[in-house]
PDB file of N, CA and C in Angstrom:
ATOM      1  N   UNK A   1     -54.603  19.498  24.060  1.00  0.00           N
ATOM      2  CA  UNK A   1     -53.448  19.744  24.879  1.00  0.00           C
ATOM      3  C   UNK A   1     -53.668  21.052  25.651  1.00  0.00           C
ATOM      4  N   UNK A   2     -53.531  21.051  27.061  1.00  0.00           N
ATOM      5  CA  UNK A   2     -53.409  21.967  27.339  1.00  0.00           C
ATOM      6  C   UNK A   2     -52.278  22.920  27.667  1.00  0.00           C
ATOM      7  N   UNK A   3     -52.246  24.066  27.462  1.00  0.00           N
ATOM      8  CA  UNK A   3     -51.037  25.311  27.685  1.00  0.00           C
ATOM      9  C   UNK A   3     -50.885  25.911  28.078  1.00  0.00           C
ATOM     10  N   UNK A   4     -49.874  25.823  29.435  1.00  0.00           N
ATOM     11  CA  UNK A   4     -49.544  27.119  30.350  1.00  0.00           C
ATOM     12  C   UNK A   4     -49.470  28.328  29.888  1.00  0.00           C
ATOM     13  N   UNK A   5     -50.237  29.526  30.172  1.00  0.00           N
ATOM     14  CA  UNK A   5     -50.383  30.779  29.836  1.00  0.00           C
ATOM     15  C   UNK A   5     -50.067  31.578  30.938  1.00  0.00           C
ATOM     16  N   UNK A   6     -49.587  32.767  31.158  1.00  0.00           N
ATOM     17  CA  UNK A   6     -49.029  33.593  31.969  1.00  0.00           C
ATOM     18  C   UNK A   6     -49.534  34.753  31.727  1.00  0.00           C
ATOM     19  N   UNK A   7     -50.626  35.204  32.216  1.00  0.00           N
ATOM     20  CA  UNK A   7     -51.441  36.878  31.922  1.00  0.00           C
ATOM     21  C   UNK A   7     -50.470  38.025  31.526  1.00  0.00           C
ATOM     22  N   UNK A   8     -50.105  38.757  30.286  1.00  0.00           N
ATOM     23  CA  UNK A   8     -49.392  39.657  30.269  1.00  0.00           C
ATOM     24  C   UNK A   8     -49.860  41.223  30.757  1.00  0.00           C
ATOM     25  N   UNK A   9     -49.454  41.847  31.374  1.00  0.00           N
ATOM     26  CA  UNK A   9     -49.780  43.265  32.076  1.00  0.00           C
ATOM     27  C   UNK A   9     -49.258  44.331  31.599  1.00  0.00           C
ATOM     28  N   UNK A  10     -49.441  45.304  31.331  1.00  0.00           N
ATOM     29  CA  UNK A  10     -48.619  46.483  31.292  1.00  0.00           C
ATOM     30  C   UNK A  10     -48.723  46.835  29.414  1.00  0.00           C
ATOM     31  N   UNK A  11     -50.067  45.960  29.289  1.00  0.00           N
ATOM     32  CA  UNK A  11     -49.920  46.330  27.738  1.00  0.00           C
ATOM     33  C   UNK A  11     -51.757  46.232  27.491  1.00  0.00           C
ATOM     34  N   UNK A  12     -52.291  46.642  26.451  1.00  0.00           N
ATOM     35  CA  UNK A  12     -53.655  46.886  26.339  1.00  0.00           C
ATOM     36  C   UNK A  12     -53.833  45.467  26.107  1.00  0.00           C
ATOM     37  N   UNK A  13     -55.183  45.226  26.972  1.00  0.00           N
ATOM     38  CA  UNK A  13     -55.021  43.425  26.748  1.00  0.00           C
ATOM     39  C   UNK A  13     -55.741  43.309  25.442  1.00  0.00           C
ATOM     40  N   UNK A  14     -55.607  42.009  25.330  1.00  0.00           N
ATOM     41  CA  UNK A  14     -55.989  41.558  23.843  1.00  0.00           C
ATOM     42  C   UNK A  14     -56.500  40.312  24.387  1.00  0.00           C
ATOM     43  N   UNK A  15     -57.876  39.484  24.023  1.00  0.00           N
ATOM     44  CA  UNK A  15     -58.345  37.989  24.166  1.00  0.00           C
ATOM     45  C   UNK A  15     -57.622  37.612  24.004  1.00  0.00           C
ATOM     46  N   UNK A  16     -57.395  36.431  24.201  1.00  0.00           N
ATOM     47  CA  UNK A  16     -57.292  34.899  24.086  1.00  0.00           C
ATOM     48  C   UNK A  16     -58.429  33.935  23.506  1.00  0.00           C
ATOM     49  N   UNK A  17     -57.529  32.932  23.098  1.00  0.00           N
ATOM     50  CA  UNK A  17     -58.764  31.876  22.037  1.00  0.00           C
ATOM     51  C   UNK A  17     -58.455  31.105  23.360  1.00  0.00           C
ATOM     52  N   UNK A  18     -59.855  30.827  23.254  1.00  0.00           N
ATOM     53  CA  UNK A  18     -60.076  29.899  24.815  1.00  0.00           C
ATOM     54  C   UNK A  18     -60.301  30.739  26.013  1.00  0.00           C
ATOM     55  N   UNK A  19     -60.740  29.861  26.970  1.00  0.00           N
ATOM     56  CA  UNK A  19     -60.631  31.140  28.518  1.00  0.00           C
ATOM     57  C   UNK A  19     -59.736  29.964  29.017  1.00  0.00           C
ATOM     58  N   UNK A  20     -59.119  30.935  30.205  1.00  0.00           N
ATOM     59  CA  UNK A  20     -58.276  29.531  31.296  1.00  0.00           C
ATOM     60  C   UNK A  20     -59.592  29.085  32.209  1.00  0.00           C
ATOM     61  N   UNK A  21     -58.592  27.873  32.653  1.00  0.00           N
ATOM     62  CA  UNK A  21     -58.838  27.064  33.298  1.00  0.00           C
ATOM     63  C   UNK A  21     -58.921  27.262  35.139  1.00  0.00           C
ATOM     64  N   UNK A  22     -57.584  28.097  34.777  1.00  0.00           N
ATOM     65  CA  UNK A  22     -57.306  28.600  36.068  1.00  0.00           C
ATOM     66  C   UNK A  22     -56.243  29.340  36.230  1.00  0.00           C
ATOM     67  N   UNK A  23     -56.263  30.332  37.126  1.00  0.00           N
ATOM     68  CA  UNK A  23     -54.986  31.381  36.743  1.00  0.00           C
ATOM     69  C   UNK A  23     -53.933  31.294  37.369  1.00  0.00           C
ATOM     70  N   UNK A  24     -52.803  30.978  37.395  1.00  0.00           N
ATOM     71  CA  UNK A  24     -51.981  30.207  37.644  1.00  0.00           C
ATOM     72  C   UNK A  24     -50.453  31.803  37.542  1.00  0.00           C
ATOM     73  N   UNK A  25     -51.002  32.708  37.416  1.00  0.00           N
ATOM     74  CA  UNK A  25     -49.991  33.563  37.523  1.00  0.00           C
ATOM     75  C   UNK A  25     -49.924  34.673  36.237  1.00  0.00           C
ATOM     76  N   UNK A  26     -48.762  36.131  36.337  1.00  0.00           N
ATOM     77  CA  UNK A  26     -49.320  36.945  35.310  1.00  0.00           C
ATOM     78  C   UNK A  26     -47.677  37.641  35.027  1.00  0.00           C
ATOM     79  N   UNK A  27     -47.796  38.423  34.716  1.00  0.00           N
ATOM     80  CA  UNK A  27     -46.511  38.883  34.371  1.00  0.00           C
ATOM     81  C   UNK A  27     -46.373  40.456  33.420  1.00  0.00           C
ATOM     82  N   UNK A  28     -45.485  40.952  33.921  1.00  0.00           N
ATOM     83  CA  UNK A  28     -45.246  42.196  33.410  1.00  0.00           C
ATOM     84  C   UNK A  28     -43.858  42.972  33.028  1.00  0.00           C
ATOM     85  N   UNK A  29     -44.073  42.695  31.499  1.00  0.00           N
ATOM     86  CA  UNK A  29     -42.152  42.702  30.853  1.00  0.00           C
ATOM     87  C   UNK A  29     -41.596  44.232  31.414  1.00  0.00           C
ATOM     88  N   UNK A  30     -42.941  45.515  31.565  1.00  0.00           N
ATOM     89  CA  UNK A  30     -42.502  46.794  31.371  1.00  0.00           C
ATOM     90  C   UNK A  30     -41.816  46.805  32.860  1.00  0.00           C
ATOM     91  N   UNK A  31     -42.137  46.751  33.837  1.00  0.00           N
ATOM     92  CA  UNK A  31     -42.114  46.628  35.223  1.00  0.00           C
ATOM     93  C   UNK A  31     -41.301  45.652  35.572  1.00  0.00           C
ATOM     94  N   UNK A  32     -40.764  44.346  34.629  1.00  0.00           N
ATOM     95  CA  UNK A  32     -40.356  43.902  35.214  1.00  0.00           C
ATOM     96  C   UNK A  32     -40.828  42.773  36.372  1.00  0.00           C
ATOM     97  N   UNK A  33     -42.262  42.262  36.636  1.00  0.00           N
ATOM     98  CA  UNK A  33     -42.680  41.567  37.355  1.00  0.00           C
ATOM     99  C   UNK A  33     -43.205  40.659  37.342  1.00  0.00           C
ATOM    100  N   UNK A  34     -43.313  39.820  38.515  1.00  0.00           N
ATOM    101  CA  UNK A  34     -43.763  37.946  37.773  1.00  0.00           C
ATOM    102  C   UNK A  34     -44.716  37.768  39.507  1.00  0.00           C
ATOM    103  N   UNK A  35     -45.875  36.775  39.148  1.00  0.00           N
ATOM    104  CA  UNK A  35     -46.805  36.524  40.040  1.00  0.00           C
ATOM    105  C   UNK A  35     -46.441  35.087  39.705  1.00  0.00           C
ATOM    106  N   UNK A  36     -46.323  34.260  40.443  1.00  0.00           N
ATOM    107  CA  UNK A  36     -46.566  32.636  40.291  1.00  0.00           C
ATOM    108  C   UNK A  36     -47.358  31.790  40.983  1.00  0.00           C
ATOM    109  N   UNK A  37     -48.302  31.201  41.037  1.00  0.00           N
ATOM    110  CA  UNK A  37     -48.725  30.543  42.013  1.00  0.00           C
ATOM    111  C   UNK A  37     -48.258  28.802  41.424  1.00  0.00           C
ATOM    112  N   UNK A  38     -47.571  28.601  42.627  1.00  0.00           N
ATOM    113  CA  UNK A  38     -46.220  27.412  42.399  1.00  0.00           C
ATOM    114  C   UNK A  38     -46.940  26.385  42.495  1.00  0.00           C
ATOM    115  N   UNK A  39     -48.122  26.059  43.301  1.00  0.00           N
ATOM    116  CA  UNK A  39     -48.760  24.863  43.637  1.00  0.00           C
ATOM    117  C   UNK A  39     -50.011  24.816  42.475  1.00  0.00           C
ATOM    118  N   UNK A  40     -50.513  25.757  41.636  1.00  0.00           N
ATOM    119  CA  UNK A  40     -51.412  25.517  40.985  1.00  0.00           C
ATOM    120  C   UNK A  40     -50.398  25.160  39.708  1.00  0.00           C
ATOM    121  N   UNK A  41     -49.044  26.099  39.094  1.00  0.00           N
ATOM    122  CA  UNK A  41     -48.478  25.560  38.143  1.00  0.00           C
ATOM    123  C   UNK A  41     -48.051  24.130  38.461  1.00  0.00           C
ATOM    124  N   UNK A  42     -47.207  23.683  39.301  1.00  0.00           N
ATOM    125  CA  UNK A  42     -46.827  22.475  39.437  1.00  0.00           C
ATOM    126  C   UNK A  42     -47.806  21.212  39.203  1.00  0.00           C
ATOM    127  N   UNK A  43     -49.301  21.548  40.115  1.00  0.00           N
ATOM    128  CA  UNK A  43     -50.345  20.869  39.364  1.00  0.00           C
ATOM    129  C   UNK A  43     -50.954  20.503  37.548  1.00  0.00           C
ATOM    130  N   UNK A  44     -50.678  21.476  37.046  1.00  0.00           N
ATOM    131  CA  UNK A  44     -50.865  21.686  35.528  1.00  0.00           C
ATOM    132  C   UNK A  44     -49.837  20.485  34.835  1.00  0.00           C
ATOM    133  N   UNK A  45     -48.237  20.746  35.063  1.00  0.00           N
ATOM    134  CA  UNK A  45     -47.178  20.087  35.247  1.00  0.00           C
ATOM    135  C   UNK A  45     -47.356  18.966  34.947  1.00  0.00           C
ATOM    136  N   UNK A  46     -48.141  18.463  36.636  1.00  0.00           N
ATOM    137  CA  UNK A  46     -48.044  16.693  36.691  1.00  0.00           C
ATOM    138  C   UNK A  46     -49.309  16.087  35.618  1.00  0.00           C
ATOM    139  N   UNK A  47     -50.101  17.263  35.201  1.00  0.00           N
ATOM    140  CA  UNK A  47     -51.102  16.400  34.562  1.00  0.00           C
ATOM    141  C   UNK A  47     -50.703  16.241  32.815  1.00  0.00           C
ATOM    142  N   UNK A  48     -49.785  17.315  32.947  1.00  0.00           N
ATOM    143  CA  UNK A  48     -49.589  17.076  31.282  1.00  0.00           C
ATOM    144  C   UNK A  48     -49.397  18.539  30.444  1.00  0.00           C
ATOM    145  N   UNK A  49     -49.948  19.328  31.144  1.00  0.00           N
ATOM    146  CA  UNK A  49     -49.917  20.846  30.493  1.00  0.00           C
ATOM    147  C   UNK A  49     -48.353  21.254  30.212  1.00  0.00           C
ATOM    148  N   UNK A  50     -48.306  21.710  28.675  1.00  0.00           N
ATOM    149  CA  UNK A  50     -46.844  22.429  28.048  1.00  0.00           C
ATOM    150  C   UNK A  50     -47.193  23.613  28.445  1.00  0.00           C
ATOM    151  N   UNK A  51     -46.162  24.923  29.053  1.00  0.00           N
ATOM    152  CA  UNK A  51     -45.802  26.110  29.170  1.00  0.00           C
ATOM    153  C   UNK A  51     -45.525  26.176  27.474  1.00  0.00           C
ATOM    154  N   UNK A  52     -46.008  27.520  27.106  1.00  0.00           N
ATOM    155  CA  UNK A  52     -45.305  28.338  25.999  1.00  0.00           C
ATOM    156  C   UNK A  52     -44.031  28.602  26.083  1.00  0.00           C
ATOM    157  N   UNK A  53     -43.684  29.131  25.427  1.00  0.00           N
ATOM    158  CA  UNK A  53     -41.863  29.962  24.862  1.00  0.00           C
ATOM    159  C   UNK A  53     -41.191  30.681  26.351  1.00  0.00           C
ATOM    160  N   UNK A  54     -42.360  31.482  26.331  1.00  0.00           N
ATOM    161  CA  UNK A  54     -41.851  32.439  27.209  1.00  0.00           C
ATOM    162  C   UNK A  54     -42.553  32.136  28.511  1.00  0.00           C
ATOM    163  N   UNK A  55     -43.350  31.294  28.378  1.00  0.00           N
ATOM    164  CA  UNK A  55     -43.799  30.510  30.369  1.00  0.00           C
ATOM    165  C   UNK A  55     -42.430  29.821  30.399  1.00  0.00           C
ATOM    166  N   UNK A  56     -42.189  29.333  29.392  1.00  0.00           N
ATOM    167  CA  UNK A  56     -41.313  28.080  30.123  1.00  0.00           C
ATOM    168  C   UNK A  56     -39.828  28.619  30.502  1.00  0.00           C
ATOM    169  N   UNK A  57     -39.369  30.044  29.882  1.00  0.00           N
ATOM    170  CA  UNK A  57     -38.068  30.848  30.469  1.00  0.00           C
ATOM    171  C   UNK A  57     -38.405  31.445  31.875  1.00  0.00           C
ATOM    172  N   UNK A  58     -39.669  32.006  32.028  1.00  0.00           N
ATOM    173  CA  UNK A  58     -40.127  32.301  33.180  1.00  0.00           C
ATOM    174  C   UNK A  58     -40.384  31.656  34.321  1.00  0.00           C
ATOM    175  N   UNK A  59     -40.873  30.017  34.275  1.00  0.00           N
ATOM    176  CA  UNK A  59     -40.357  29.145  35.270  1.00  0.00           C
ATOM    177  C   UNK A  59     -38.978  28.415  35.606  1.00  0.00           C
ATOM    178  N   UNK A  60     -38.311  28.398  34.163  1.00  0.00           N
ATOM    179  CA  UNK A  60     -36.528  27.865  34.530  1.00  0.00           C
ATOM    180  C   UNK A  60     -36.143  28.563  35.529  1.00  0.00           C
ATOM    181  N   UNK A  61     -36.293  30.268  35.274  1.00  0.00           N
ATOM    182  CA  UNK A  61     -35.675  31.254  36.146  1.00  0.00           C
ATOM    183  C   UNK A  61     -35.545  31.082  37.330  1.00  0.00           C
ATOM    184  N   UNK A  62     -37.368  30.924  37.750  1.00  0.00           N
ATOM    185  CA  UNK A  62     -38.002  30.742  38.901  1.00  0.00           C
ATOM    186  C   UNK A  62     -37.328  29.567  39.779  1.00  0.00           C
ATOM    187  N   UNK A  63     -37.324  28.374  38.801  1.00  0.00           N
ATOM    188  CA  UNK A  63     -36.582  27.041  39.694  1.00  0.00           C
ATOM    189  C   UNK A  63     -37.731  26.478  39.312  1.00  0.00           C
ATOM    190  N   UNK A  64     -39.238  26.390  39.407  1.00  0.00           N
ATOM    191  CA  UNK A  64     -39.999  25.652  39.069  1.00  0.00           C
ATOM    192  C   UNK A  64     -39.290  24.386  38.409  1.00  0.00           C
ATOM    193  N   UNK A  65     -38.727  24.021  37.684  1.00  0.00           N
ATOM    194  CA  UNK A  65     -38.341  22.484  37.099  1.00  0.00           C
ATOM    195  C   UNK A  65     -37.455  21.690  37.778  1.00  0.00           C
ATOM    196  N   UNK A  66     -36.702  22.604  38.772  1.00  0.00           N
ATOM    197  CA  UNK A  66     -36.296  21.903  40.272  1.00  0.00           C
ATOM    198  C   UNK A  66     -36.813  21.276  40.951  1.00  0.00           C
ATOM    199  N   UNK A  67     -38.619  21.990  41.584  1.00  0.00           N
ATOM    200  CA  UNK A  67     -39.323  21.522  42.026  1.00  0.00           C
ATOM    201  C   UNK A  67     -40.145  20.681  41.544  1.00  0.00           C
ATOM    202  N   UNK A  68     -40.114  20.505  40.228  1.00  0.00           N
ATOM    203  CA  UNK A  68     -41.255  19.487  39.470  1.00  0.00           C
ATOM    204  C   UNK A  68     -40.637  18.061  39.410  1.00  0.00           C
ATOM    205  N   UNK A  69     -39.113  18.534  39.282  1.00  0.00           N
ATOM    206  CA  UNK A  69     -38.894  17.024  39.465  1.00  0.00           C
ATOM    207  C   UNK A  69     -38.734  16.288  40.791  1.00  0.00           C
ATOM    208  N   UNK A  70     -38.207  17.071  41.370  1.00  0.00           N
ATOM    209  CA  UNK A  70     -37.899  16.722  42.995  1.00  0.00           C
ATOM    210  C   UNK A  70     -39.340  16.244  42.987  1.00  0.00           C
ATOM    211  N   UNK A  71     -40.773  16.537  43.062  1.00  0.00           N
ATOM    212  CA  UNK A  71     -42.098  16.133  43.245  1.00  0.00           C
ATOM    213  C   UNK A  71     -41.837  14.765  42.591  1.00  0.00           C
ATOM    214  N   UNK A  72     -41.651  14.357  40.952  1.00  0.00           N
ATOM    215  CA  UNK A  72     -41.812  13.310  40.084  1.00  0.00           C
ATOM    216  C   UNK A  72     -40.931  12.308  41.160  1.00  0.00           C
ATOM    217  N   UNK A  73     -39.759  12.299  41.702  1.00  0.00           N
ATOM    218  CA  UNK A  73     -38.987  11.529  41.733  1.00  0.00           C
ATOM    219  C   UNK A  73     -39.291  11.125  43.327  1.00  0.00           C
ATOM    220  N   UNK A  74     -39.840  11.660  44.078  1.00  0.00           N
ATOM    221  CA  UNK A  74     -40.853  11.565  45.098  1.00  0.00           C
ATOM    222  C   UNK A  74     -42.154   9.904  45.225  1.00  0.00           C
ATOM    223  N   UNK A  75     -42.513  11.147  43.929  1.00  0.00           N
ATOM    224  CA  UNK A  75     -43.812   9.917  43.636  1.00  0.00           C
ATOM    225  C   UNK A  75     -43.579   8.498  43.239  1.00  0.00           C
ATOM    226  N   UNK A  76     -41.992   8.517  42.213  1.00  0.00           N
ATOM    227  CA  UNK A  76     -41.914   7.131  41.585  1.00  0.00           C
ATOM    228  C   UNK A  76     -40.753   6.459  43.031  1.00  0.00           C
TER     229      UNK A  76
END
């Protein structure tokens, strides 16, 4: 399965098990700031990829699941 990950910033990084796939956006709780790239997440989306805990509060916010379905309901 794959899992939306969101680069955290503003803190000493630490690995990850696995490398991505593709970077799809990053984020920074201290600052306050969010990078998204909407067309590479939305891609992840249609193929099957779950967001984590805190990807998936970070795209509600965004609207992302507005746009994912508006896309789904498009296609069918």
């Amino acid at each position: 399965m794959v899992k939306l990950r969101l680069k955290r910033c503003g803190k000493k990084q630490s690995r990850r098990e696995g490398r991505d796939l593709r970077k799809v956006g990053f984020y920074d709780p201290i600052n306050n700031q969010t990078y998204l790239n909407i067309p590479g997440i939305l891609y992840f989306l249609e193929k099957g990829a779950q967001p984590t805990g805190t990807v998936y509060d970070i795209l509600k916010k965004a609207g992302v699941f507005t746009e994912f379905r508006r896309n789904q309901t498009k296609v069918n």
